[in-house]
Structures are given as C-alpha cells and as structure tokens.
PDB file of N, CA and C in Angstrom:
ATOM      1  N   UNK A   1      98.402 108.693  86.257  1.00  0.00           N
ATOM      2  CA  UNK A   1      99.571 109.519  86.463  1.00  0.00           C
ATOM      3  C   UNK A   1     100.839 108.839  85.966  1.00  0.00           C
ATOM      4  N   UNK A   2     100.809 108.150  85.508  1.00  0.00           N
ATOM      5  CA  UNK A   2     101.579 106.870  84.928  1.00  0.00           C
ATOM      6  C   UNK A   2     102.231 107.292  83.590  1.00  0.00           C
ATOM      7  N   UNK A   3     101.619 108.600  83.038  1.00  0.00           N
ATOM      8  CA  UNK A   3     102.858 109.050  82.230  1.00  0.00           C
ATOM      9  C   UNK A   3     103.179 110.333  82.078  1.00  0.00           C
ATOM     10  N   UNK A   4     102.599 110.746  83.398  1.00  0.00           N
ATOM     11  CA  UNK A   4     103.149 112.272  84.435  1.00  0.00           C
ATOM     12  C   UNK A   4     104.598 111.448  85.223  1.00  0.00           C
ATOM     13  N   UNK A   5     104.229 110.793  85.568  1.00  0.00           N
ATOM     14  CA  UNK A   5     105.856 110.000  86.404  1.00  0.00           C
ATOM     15  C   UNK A   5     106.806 109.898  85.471  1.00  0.00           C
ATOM     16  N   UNK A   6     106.285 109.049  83.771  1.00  0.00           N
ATOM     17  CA  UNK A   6     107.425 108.503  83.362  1.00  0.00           C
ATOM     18  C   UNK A   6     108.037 110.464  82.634  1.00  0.00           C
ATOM     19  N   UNK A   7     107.807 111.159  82.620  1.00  0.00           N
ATOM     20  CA  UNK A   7     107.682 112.595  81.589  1.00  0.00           C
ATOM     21  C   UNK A   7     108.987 113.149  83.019  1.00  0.00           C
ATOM     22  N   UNK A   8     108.284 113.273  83.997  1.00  0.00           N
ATOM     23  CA  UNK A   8     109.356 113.955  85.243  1.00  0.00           C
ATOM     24  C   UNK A   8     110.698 112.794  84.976  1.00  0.00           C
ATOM     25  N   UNK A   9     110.402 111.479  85.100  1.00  0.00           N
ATOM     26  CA  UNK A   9     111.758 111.067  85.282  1.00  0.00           C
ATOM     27  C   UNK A   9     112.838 110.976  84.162  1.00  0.00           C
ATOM     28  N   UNK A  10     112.025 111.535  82.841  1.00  0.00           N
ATOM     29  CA  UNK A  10     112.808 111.213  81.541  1.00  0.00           C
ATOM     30  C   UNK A  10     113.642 112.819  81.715  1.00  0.00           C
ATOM     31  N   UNK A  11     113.048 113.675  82.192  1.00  0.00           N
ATOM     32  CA  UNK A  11     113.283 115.108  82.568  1.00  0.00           C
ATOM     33  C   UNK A  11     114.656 114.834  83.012  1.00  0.00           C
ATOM     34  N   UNK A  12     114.943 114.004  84.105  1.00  0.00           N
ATOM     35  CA  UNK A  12     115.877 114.214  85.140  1.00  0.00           C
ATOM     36  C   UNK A  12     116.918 113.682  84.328  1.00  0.00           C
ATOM     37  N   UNK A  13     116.635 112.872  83.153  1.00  0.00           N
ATOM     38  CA  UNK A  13     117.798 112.010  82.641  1.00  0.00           C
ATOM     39  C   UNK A  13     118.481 112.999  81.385  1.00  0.00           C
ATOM     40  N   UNK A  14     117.620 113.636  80.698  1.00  0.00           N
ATOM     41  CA  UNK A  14     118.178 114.740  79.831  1.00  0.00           C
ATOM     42  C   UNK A  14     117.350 115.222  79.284  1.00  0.00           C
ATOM     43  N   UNK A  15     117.666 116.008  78.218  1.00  0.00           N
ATOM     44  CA  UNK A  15     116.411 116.844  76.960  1.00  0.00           C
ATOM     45  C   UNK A  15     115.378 115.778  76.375  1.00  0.00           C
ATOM     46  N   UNK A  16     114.026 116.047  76.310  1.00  0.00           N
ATOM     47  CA  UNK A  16     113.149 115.209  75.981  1.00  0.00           C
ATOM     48  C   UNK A  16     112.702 115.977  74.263  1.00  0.00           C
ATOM     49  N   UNK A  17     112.690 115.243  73.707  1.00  0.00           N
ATOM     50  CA  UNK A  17     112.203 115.530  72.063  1.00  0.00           C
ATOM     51  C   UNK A  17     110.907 115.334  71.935  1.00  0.00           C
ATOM     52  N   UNK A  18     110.728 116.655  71.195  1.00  0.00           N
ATOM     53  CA  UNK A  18     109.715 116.554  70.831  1.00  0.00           C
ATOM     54  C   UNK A  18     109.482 115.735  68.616  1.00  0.00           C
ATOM     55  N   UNK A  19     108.354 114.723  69.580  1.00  0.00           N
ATOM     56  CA  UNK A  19     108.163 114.116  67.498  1.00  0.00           C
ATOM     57  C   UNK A  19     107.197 114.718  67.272  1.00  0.00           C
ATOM     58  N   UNK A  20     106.830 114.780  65.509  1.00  0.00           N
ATOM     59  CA  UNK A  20     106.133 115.327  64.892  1.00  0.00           C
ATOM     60  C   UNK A  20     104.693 114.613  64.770  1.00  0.00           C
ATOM     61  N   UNK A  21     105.211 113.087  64.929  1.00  0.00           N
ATOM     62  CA  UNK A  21     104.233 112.249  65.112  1.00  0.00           C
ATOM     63  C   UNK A  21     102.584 112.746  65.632  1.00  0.00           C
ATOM     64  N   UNK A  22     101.982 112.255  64.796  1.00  0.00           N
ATOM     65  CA  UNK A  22     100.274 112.908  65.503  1.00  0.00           C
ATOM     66  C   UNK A  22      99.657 111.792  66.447  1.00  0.00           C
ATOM     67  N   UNK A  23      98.917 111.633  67.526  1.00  0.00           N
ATOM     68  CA  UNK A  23      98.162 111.196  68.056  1.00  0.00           C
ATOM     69  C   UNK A  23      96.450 111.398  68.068  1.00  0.00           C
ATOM     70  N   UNK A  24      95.724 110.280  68.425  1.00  0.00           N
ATOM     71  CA  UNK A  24      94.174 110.669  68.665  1.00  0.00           C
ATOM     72  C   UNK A  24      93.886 109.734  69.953  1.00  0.00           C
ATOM     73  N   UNK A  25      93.391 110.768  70.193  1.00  0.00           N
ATOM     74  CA  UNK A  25      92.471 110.795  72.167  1.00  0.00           C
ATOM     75  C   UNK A  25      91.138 110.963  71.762  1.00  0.00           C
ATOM     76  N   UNK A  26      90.068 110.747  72.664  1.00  0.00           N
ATOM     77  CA  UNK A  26      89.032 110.864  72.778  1.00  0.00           C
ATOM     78  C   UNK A  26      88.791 112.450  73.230  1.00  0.00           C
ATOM     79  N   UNK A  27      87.732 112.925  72.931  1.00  0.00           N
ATOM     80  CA  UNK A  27      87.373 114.260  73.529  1.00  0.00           C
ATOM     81  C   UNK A  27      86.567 114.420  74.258  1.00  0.00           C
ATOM     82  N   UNK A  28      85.791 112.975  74.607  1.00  0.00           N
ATOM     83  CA  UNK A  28      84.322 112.915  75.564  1.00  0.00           C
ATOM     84  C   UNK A  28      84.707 113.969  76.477  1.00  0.00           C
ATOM     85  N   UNK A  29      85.721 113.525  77.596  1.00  0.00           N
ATOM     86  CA  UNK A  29      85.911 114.519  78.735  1.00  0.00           C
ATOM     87  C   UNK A  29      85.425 116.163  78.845  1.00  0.00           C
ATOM     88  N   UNK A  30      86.443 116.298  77.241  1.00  0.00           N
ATOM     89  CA  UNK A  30      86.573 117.625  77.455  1.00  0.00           C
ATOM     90  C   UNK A  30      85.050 118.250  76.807  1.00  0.00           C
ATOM     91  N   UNK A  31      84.653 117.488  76.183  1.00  0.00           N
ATOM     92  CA  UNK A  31      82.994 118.371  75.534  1.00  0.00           C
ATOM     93  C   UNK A  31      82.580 117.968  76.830  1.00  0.00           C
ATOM     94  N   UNK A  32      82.459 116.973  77.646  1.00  0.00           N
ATOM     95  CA  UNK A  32      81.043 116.577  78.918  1.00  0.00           C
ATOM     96  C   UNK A  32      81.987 117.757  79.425  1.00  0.00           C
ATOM     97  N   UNK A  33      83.144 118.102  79.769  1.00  0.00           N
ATOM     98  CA  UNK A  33      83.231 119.068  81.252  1.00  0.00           C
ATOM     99  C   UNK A  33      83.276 120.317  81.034  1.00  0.00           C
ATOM    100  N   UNK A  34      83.754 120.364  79.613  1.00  0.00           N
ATOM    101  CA  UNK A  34      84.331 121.869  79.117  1.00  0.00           C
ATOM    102  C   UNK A  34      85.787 122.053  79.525  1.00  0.00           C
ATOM    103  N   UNK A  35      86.548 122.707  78.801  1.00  0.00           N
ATOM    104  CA  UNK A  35      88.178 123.139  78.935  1.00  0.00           C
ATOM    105  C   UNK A  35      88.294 123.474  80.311  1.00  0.00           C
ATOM    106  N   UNK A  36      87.139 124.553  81.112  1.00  0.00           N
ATOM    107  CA  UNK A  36      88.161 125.042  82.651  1.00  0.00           C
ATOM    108  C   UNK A  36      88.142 123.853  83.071  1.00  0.00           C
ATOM    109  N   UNK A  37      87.109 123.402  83.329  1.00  0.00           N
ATOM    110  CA  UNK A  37      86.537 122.195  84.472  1.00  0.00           C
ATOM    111  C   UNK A  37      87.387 120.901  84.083  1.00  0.00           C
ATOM    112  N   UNK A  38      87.903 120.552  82.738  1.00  0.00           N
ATOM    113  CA  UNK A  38      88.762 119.274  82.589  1.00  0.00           C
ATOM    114  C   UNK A  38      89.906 119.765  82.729  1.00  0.00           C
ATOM    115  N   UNK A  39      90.657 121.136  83.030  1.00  0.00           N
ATOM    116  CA  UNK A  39      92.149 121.961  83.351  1.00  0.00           C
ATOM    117  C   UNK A  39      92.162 121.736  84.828  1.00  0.00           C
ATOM    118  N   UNK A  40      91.123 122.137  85.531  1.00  0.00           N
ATOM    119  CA  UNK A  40      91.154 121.908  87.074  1.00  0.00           C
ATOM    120  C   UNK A  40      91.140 121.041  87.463  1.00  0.00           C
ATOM    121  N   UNK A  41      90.537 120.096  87.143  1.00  0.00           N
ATOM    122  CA  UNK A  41      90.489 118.960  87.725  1.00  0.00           C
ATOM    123  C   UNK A  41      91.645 117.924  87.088  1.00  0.00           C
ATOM    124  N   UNK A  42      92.618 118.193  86.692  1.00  0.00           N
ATOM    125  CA  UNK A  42      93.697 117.605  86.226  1.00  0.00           C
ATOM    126  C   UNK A  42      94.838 118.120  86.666  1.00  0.00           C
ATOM    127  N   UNK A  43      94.694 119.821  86.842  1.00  0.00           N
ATOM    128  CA  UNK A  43      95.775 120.157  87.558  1.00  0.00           C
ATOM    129  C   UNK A  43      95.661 120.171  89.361  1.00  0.00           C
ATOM    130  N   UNK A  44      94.534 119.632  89.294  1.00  0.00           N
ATOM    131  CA  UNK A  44      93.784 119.590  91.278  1.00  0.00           C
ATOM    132  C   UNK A  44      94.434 118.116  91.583  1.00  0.00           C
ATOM    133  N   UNK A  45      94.717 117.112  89.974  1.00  0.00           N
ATOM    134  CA  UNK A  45      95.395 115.700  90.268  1.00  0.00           C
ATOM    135  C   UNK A  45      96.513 115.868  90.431  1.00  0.00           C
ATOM    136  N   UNK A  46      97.705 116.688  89.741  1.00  0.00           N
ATOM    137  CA  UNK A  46      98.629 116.708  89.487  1.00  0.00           C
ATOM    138  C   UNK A  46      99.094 117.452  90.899  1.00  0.00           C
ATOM    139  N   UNK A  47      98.695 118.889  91.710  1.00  0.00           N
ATOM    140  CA  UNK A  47      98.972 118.948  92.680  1.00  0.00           C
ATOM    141  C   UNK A  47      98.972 117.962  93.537  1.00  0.00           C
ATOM    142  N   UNK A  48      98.042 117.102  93.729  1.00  0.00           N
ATOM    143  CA  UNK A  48      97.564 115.795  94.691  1.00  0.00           C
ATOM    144  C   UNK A  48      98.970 115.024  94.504  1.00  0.00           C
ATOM    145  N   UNK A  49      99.549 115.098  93.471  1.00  0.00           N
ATOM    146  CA  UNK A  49     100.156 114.008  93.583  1.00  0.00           C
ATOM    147  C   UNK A  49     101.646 114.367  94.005  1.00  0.00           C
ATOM    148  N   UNK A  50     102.299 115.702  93.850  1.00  0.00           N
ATOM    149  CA  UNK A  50     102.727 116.682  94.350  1.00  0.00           C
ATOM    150  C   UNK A  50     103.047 116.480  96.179  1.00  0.00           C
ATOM    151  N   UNK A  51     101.670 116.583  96.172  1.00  0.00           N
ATOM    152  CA  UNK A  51     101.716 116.481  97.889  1.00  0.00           C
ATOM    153  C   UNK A  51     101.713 115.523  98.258  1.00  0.00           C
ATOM    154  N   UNK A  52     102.105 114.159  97.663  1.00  0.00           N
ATOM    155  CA  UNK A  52     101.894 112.748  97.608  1.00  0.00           C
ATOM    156  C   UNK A  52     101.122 112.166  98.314  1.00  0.00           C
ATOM    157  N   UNK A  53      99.367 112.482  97.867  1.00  0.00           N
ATOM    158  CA  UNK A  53      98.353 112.001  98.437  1.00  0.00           C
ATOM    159  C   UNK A  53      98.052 110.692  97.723  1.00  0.00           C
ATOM    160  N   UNK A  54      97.485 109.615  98.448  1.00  0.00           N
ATOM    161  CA  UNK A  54      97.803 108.126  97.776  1.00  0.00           C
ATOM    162  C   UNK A  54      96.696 108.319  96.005  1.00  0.00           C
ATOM    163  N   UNK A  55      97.376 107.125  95.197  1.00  0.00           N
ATOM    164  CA  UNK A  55      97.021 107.171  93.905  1.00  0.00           C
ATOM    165  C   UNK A  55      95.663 106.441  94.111  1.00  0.00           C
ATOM    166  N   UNK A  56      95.299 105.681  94.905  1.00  0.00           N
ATOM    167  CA  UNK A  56      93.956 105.327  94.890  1.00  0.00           C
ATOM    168  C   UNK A  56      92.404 106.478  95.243  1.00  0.00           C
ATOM    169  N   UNK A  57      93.245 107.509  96.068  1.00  0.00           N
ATOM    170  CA  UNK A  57      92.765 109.032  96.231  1.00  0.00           C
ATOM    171  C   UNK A  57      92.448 109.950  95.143  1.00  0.00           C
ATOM    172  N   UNK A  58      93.674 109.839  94.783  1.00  0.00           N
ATOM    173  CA  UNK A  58      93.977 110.464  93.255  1.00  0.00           C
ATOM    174  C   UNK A  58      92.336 109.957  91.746  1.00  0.00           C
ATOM    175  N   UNK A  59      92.055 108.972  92.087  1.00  0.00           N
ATOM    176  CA  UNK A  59      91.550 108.423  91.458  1.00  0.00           C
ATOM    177  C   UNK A  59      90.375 108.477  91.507  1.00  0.00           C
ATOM    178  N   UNK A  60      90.371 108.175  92.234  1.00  0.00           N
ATOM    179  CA  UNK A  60      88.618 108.789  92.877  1.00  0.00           C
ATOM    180  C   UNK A  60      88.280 109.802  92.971  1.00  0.00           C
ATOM    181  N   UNK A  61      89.063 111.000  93.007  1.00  0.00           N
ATOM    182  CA  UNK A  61      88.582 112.375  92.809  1.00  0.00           C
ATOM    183  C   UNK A  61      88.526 112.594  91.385  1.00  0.00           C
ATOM    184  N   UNK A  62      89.427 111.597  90.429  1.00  0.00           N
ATOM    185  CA  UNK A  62      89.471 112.098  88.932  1.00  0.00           C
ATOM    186  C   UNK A  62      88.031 111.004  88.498  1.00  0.00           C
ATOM    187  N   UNK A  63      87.669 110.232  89.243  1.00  0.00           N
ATOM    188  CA  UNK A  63      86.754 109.627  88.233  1.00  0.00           C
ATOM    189  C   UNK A  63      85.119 110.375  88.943  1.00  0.00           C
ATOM    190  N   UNK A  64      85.270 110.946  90.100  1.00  0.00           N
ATOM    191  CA  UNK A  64      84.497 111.959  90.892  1.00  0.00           C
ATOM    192  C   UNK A  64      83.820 112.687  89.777  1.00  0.00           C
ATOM    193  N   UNK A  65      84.563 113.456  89.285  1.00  0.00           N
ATOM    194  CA  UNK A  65      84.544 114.483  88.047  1.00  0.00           C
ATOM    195  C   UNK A  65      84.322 114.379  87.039  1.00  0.00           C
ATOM    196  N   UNK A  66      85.304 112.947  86.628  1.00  0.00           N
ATOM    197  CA  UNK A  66      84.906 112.931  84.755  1.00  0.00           C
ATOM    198  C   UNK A  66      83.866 112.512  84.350  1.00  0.00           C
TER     199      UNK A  66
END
C-alpha cells in the first residue's frame, strides 16, 4: 500500500501529472486470478485500509489470494 499512501498524499499537495513514460509489471496475478478476482481483492485491500485495519492484516489477506 506503499504507493496507495504516497498517490493520496501527493493528491493533498496539488495536481499530480500524468507521464507518458511506459512501465512493465508482471501479469502472473492477473492470468492466475483473472481481472474480477485480482479487482476485488485489491479493492477488498484498499477498503481495509480505509477502515484502518492493521497492514500486517492487509497482507495476509492479499497474499491469501494471490
């Protein structure tokens, strides 16, 4: 969640830009879970953290899943 925190707090400071710059991620997740099942269970983290349930919680339900 470590760059869900830093994204909210850059929010609070002003307009965040978007670069054109490309990135590459892995896709294991999303082929082993499929799109709903890696959406839910990321937005089931992101509520969690919301309700500020501890990050060691957080973690274990995301590695539960992936």
């Amino acid at each position: 969640m470590e760059d869900f925190e830093l994204i909210q707090r850059l929010k609070k400071r002003g307009k965040i830009a978007i670069v054109s710059a490309s990135v590459i991620t892995s896709a294991r997740r999303w082929q082993k879970l499929g799109v709903w099942k890696t959406t839910l269970v990321n937005q089931l983290v992101i509520i969690g953290y919301y309700f500020k349930i501890p990050p060691r919680l957080l973690k274990s339900f995301y590695r539960l899943w992936s």
